[in-house]
N, C-alpha and C. Protein backbone atom coordinates (compact mmCIF):
# COMPACT_ATOMS: atom_id res chain seq x y z
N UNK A 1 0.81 -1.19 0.00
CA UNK A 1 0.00 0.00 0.00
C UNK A 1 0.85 1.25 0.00
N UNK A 2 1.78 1.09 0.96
CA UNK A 2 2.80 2.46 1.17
C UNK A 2 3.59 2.88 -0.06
N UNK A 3 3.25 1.71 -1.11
CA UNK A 3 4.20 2.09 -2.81
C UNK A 3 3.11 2.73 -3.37
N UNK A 4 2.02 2.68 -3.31
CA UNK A 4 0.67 3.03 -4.21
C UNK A 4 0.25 4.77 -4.10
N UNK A 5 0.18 4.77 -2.62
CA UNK A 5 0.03 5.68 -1.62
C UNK A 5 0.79 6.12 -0.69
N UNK A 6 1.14 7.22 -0.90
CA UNK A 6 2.43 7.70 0.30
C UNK A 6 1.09 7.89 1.72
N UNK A 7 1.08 6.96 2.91
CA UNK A 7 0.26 7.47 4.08
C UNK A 7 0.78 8.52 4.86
N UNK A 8 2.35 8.84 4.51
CA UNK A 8 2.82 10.11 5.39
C UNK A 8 1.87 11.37 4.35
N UNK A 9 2.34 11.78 2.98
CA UNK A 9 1.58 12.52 2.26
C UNK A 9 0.31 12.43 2.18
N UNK A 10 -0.35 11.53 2.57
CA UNK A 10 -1.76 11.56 2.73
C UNK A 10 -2.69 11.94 3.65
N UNK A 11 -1.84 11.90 5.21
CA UNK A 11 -2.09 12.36 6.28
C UNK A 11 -2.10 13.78 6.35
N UNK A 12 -0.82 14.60 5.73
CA UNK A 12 -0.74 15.56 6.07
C UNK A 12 -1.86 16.59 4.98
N UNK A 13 -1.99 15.92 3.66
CA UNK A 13 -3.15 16.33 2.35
C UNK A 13 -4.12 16.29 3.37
N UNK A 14 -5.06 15.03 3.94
CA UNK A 14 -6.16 14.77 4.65
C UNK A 14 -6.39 16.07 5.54
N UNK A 15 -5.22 16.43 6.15
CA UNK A 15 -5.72 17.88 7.44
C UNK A 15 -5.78 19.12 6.80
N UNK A 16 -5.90 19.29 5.35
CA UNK A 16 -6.06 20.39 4.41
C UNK A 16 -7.34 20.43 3.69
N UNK A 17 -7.75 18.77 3.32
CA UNK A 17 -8.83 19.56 3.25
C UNK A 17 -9.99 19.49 3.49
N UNK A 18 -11.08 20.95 2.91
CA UNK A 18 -12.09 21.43 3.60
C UNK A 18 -13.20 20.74 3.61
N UNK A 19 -13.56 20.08 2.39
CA UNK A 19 -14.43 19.34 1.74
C UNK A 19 -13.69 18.27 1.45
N UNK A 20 -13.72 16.89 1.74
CA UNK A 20 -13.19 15.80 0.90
C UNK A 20 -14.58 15.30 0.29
N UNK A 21 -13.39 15.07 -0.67
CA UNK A 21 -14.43 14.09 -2.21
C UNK A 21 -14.20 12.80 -1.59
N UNK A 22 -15.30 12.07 -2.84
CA UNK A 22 -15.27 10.90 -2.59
C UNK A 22 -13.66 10.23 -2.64
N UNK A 23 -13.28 10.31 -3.82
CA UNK A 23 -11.88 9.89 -3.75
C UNK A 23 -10.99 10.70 -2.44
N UNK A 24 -11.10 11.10 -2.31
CA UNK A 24 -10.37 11.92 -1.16
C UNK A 24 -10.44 10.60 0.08
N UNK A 25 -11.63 10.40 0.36
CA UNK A 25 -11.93 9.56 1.42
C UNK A 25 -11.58 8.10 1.20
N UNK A 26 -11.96 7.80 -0.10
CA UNK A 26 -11.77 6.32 -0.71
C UNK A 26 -10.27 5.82 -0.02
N UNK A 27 -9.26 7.38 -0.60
CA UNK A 27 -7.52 6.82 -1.01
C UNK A 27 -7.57 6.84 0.58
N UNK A 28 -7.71 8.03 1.53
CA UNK A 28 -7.58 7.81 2.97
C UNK A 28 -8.00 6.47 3.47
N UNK A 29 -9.54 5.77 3.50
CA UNK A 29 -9.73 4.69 4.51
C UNK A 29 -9.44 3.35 3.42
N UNK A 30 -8.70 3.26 2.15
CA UNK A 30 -7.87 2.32 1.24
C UNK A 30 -6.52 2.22 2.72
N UNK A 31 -5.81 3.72 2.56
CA UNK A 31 -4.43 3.23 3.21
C UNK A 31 -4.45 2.64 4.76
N UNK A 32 -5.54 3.22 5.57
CA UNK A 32 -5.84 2.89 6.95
C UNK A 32 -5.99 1.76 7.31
N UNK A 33 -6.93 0.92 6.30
CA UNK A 33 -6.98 -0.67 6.55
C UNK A 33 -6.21 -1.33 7.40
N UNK A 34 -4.90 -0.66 6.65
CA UNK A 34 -3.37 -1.40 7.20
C UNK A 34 -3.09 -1.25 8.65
N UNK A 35 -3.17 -2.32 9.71
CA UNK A 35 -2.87 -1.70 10.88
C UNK A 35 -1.49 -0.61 11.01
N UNK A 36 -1.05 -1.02 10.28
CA UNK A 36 0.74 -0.10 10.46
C UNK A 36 0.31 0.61 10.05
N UNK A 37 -0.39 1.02 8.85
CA UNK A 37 -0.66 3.03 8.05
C UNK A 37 -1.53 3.52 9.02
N UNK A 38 -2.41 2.80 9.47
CA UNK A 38 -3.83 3.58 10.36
C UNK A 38 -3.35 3.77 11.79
N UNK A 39 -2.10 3.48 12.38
CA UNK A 39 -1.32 4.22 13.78
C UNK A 39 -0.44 4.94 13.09
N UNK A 40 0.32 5.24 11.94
CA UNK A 40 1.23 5.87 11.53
C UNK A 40 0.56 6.88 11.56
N UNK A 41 -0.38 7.38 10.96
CA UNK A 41 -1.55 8.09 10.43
C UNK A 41 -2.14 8.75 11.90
N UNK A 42 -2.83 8.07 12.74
CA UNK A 42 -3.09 8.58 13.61
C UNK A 42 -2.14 9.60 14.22
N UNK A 43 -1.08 8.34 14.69
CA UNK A 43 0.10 9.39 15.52
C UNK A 43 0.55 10.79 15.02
N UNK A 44 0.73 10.68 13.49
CA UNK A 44 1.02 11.86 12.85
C UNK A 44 0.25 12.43 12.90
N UNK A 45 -1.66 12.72 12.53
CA UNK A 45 -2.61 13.51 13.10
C UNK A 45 -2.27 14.33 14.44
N UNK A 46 -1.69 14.04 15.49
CA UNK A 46 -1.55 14.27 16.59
C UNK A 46 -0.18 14.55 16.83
N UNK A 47 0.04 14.38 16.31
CA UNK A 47 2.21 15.25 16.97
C UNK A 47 3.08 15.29 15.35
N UNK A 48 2.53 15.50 14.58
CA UNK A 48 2.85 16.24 13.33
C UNK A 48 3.54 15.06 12.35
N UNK A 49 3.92 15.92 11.11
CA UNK A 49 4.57 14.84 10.37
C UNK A 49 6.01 14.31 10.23
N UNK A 50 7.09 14.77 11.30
CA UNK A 50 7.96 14.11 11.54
C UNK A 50 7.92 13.33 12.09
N UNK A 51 6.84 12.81 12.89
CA UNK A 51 6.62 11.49 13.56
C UNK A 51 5.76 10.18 12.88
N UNK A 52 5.22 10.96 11.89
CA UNK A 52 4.50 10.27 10.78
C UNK A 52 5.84 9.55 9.98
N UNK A 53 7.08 10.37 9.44
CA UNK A 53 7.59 10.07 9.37
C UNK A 53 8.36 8.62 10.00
N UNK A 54 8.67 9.18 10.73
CA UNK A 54 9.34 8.27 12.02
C UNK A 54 8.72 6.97 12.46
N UNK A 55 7.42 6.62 12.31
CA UNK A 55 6.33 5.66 12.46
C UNK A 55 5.94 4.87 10.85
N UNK A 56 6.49 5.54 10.00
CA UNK A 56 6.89 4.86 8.50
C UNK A 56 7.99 3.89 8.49
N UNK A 57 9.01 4.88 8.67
CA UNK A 57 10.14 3.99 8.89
C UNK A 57 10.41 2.81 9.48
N UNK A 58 9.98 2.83 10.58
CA UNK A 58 9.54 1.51 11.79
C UNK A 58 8.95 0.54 10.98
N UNK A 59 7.69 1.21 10.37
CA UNK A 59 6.56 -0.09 9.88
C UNK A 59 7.72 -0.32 8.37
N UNK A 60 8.54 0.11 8.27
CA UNK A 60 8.88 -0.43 6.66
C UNK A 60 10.12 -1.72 7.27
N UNK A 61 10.87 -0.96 8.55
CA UNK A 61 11.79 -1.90 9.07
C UNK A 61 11.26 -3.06 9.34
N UNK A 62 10.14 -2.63 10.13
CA UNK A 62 9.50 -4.25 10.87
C UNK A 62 8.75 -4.83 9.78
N UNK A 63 8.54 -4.53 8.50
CA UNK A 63 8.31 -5.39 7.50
C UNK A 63 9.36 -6.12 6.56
N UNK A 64 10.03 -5.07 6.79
CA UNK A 64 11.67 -6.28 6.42
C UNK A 64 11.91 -7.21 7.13
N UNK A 65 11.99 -6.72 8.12
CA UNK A 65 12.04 -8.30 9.49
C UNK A 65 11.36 -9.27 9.66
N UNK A 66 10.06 -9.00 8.94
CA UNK A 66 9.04 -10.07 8.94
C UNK A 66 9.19 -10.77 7.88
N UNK A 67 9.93 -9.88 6.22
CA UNK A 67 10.25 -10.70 5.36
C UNK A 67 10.96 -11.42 5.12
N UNK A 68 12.19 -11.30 6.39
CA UNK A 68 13.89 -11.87 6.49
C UNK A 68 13.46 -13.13 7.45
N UNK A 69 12.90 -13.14 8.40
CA UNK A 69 12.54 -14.10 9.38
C UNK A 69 11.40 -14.73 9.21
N UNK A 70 10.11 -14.43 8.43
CA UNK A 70 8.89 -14.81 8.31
C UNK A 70 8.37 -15.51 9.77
N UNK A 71 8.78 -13.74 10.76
CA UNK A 71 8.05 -14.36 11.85
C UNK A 71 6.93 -13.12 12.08
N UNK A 72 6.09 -13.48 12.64
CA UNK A 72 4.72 -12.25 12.51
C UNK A 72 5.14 -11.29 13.53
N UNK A 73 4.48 -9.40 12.99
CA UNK A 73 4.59 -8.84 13.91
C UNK A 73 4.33 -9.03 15.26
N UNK A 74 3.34 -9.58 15.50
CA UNK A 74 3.68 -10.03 16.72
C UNK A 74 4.26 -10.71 17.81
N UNK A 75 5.04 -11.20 17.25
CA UNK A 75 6.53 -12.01 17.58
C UNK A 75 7.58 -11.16 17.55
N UNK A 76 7.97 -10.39 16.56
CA UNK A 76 8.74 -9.49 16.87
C UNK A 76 8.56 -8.17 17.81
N UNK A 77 7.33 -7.67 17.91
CA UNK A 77 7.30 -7.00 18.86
C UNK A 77 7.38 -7.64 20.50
N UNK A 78 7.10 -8.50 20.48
CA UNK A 78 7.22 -9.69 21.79
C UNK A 78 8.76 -9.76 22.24
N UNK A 79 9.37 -10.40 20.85
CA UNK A 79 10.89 -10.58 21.31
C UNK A 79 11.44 -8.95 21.97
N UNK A 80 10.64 -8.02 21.27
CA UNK A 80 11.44 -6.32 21.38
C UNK A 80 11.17 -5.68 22.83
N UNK A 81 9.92 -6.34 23.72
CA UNK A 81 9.50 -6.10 24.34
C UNK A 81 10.48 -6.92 25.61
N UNK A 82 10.87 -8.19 25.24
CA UNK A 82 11.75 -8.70 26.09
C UNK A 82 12.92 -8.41 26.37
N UNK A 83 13.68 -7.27 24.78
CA UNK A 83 15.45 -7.32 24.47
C UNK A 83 15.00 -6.09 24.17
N UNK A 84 16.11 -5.38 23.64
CA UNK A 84 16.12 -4.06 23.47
C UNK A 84 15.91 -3.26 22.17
N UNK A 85 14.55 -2.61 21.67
CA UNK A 85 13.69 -2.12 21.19
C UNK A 85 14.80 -1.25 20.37
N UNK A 86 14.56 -0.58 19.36
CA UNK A 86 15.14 0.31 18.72
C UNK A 86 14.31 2.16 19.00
N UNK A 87 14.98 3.04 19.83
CA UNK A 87 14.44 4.00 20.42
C UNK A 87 12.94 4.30 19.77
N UNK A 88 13.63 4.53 18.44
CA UNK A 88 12.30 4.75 17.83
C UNK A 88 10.76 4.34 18.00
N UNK A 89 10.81 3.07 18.55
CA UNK A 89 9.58 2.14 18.82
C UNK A 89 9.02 2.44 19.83
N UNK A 90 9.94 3.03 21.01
CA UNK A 90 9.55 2.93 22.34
C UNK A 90 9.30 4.23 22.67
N UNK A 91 9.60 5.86 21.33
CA UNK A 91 9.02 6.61 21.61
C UNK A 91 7.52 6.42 21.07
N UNK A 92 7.41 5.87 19.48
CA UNK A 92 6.37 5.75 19.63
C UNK A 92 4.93 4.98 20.35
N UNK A 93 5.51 3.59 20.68
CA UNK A 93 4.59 3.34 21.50
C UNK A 93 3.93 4.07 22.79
N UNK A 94 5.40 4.91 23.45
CA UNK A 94 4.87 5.60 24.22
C UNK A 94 4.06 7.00 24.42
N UNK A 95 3.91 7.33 22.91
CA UNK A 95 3.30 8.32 22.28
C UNK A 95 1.80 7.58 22.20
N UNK A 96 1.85 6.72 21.92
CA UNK A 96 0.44 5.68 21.85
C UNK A 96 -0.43 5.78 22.76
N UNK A 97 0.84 4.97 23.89
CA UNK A 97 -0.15 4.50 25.18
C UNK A 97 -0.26 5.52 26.16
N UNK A 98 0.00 7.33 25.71
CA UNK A 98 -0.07 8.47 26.77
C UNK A 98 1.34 8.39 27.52
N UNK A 99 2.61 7.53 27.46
CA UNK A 99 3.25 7.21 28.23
C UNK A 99 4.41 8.82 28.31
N UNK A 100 4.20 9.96 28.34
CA UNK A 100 5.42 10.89 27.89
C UNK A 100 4.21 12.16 28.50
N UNK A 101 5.27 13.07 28.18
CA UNK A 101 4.48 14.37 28.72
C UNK A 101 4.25 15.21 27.07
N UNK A 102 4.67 14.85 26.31
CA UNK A 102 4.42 15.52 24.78
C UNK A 102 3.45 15.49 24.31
N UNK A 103 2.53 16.28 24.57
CA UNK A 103 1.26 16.81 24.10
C UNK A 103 1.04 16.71 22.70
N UNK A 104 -0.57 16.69 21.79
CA UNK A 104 -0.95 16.45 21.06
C UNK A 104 -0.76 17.77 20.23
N UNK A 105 -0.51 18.67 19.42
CA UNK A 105 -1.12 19.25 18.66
C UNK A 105 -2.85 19.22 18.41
N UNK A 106 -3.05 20.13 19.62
CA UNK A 106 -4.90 20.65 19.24
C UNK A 106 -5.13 20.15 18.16
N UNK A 107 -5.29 21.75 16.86
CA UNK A 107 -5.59 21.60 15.87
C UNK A 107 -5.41 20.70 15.23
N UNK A 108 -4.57 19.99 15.21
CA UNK A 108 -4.11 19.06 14.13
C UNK A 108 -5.01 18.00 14.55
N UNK A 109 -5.34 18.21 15.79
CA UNK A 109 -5.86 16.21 16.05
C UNK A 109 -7.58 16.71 16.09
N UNK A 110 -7.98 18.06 16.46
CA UNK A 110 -9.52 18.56 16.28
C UNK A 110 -9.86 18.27 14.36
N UNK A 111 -8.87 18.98 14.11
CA UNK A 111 -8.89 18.54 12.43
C UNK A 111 -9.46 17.06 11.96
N UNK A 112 -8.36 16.29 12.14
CA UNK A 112 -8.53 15.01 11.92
C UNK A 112 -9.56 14.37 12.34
N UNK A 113 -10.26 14.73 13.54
CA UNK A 113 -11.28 14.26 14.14
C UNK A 113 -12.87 14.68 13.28
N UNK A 114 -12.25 15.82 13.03
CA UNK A 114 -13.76 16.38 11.93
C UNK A 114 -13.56 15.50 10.91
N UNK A 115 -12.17 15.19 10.16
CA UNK A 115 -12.16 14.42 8.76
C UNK A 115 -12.56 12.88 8.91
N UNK A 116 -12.30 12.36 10.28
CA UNK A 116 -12.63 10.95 10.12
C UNK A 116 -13.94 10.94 10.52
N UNK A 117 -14.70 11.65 11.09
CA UNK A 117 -15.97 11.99 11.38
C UNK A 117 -16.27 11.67 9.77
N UNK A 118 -16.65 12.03 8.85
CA UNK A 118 -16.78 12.59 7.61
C UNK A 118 -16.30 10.91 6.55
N UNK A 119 -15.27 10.10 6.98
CA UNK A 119 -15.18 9.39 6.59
C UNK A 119 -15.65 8.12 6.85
N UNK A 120 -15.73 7.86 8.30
CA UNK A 120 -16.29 6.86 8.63
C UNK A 120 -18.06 7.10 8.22
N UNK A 121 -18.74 8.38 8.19
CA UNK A 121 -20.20 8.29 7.77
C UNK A 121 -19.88 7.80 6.23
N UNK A 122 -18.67 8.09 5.52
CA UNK A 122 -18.90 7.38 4.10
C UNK A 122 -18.22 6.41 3.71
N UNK A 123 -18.08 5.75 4.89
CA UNK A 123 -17.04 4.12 4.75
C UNK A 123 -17.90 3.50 4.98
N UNK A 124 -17.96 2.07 3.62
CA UNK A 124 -18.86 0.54 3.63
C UNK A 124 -18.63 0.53 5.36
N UNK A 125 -19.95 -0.66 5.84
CA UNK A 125 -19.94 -0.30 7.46
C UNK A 125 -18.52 -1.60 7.52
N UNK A 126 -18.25 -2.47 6.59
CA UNK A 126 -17.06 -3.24 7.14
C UNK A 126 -15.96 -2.80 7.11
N UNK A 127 -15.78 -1.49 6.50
CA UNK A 127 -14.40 -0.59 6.53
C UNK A 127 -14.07 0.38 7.57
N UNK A 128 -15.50 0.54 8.52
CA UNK A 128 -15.30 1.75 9.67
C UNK A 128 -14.07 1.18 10.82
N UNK A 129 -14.30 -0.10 11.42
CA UNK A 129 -13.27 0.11 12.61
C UNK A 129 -12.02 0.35 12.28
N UNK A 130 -11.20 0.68 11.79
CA UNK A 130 -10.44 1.56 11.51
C UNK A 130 -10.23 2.82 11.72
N UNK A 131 -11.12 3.77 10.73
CA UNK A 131 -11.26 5.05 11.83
C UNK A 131 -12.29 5.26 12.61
N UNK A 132 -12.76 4.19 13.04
CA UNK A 132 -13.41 4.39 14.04
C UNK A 132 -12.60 4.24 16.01
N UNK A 133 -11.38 3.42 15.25
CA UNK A 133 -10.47 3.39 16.24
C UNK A 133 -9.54 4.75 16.32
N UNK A 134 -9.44 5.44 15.37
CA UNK A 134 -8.63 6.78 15.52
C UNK A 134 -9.40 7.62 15.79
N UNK A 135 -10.41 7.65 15.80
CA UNK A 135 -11.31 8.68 16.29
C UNK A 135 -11.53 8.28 17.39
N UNK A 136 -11.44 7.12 18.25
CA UNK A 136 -11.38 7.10 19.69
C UNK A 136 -10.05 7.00 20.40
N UNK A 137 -9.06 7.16 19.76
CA UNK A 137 -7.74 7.39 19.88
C UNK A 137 -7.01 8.89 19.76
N UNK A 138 -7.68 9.26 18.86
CA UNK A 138 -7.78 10.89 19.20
C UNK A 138 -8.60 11.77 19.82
N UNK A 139 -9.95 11.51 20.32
CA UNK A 139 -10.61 12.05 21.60
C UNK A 139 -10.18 11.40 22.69
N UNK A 140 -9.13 10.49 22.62
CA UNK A 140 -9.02 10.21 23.65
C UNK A 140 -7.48 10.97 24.45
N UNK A 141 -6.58 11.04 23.26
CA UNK A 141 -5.47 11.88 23.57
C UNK A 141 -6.22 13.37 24.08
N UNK A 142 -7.29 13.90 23.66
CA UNK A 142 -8.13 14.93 23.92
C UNK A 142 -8.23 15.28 25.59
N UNK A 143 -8.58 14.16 25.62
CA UNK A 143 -9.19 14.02 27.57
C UNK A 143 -10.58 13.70 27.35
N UNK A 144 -10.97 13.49 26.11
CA UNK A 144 -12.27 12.86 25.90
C UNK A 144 -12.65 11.83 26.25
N UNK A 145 -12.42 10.59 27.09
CA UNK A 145 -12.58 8.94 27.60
C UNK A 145 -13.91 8.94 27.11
N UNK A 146 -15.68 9.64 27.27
CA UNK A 146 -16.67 8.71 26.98
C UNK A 146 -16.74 9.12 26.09
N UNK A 147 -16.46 10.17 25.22
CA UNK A 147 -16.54 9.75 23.47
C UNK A 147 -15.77 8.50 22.72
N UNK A 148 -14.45 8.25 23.44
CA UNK A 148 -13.50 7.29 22.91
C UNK A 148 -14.65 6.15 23.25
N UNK A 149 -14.85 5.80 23.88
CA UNK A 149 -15.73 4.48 24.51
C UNK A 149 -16.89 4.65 23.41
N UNK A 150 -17.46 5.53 22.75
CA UNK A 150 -18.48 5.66 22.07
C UNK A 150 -17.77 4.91 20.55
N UNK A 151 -16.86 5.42 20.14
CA UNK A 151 -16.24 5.10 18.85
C UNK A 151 -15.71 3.33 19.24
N UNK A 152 -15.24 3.27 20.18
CA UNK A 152 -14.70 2.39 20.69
C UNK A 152 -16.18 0.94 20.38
N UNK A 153 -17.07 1.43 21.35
CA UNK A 153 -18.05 0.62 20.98
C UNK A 153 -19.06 0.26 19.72
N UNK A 154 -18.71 1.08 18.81
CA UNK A 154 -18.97 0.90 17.82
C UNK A 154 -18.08 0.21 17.14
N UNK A 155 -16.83 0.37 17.35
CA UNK A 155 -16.09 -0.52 16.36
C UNK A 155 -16.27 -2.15 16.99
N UNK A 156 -16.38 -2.35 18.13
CA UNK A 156 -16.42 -3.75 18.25
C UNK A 156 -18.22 -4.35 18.26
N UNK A 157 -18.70 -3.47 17.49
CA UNK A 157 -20.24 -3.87 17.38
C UNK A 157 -20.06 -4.19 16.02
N UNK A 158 -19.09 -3.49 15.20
CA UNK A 158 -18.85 -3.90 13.76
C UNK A 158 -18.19 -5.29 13.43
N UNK A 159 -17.05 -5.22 14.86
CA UNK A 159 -16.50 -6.52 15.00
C UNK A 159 -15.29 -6.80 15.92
N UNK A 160 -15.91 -7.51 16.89
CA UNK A 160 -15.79 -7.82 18.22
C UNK A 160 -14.35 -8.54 18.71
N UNK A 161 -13.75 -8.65 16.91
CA UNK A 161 -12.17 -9.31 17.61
C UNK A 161 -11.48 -8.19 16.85
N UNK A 162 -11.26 -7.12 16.25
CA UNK A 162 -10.79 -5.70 16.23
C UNK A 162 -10.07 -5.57 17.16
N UNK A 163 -8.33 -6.19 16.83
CA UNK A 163 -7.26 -5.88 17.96
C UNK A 163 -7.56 -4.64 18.52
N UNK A 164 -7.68 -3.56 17.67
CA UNK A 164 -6.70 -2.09 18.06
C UNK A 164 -8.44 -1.83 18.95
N UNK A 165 -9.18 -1.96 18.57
CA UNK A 165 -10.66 -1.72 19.34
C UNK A 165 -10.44 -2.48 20.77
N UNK A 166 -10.26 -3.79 20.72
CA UNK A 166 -9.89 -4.34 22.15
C UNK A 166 -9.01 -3.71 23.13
N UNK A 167 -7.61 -3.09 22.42
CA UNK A 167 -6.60 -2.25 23.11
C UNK A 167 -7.65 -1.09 23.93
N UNK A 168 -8.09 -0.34 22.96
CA UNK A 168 -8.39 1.09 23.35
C UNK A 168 -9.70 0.71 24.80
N UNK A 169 -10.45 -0.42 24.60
CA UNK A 169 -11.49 -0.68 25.23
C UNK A 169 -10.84 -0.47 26.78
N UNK A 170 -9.38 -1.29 26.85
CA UNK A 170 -8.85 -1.75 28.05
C UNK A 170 -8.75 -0.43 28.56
N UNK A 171 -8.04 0.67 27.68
CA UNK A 171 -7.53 1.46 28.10
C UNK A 171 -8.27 3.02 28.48
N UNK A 172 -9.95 2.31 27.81
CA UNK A 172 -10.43 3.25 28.42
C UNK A 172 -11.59 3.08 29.19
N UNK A 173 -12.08 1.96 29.39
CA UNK A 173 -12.46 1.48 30.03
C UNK A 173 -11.40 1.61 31.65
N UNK A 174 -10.33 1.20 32.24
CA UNK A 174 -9.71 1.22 32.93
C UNK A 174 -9.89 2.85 33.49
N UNK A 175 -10.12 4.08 32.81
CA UNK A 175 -9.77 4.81 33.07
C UNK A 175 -8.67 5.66 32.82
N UNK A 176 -7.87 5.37 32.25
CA UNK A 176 -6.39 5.62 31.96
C UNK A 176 -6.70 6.82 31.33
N UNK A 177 -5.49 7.40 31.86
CA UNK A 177 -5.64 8.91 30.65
C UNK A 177 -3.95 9.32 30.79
N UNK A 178 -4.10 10.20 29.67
CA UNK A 178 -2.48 10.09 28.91
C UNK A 178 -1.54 11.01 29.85
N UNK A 179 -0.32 10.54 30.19
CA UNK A 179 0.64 11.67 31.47
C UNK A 179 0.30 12.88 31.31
N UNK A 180 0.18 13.28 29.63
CA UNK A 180 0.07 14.75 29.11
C UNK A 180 -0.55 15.68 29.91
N UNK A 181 -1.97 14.57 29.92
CA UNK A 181 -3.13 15.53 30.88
C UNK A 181 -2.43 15.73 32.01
N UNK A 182 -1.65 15.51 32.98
CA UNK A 182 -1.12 15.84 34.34
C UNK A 182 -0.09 17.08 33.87
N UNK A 183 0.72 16.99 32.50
CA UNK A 183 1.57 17.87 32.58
C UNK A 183 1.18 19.64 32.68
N UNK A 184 2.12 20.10 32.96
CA UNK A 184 1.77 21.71 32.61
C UNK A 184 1.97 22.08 31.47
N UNK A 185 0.94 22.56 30.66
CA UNK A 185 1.17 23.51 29.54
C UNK A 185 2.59 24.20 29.16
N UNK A 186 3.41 24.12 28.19
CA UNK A 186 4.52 24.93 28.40
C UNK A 186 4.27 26.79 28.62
N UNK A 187 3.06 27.26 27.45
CA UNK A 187 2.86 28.63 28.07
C UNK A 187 2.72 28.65 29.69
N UNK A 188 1.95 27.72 30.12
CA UNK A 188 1.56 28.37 31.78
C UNK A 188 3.14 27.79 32.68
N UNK A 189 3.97 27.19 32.42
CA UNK A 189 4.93 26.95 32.82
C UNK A 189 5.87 28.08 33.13
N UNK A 190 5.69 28.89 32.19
CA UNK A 190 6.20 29.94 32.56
C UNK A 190 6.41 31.35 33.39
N UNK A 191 4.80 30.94 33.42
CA UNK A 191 4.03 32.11 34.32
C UNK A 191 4.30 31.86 36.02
């Protein structure tokens, strides 16, 4: 997909524009499918496109690794989780799971939230959990928890073994909310 469609260039096209067309939406929830484009994608919605970047790279490495070893991502993230991760992974995961004090970019993730709004009403209903998981992944970086649970429950009403829907359930269900929210603002930090 990532040869067809650049998902870093598509992410950052997607928060421009005002009106998406049909194709507009088509090429967006085409690249999302992919669990690796649809967190690349997210994350970059939310802390810009050098991390979109940075979350490309990863998913292109850990697809080499899967093609050199033909062992599944989830084995390799297992082994990475046991031995030592390549930085990159462990900022982003911890960009994921709220684990850091680096705040979201507002706009950028209010944006995205209007566009997947907009896409998921015009995604076949077997194509929504997808962004239906970034849209509860980005109200949820928000401080939003019962909207996330709203998107959240919809995606596992679409379909109930939806890894990334099960994740978010735990995590918001539990309560959890991201360090960010505890941190101080850098303007009021100053004051």
């Amino acid at each position: 997909m990532g040869d067809i469609l650049d998902p870093v260039d598509i992410a950052e096209a997607a928060l421009t524009w005002t009106a998406p067309g049909p194709d507009d939406v088509a090429r967006l929830l085409y690249v999302v499918q992919s669990p690796a484009h649809r967190d690349q994608i997210m994350v970059q919605f939310a802390f810009g496109r050098e991390t979109g970047v940075q979350a490309w790279r990863m998913n292109q490495a850990y697809l080499a690794l899967q093609r050199a070893t033909g062992r599944s991502l989830d084995d390799i993230v297992a082994a990475e989780v046991e031995g030592d991760a390549p930085p990159e992974a462990g900022r982003l995961g911890d960009l994921m799971l709220g684990q850091c004090a680096d705040r979201p970019n507002h706009g950028r993730t209010e944006a995205a939230i209007t566009l997947l709004k907009t896409v998921v009403a015009s995604a076949p209903r077997r194509c929504r959990p997808a962004p239906l998981c970034m849209l509860a992944w980005l109200s949820w970086t928000l401080g939003r928890g019962s909207v996330a649970g709203i998107f959240v429950e919809l995606a596992l009403t679409i379909d109930p073994t939806y890894g990334m829907a099960l994740l978010l359930n735990t995590v918001v269900c539990s309560g959890m909310l991201p360090e960010w929210a505890y941190a101080v603002p850098p303007d009021e930090a100053a004051s």
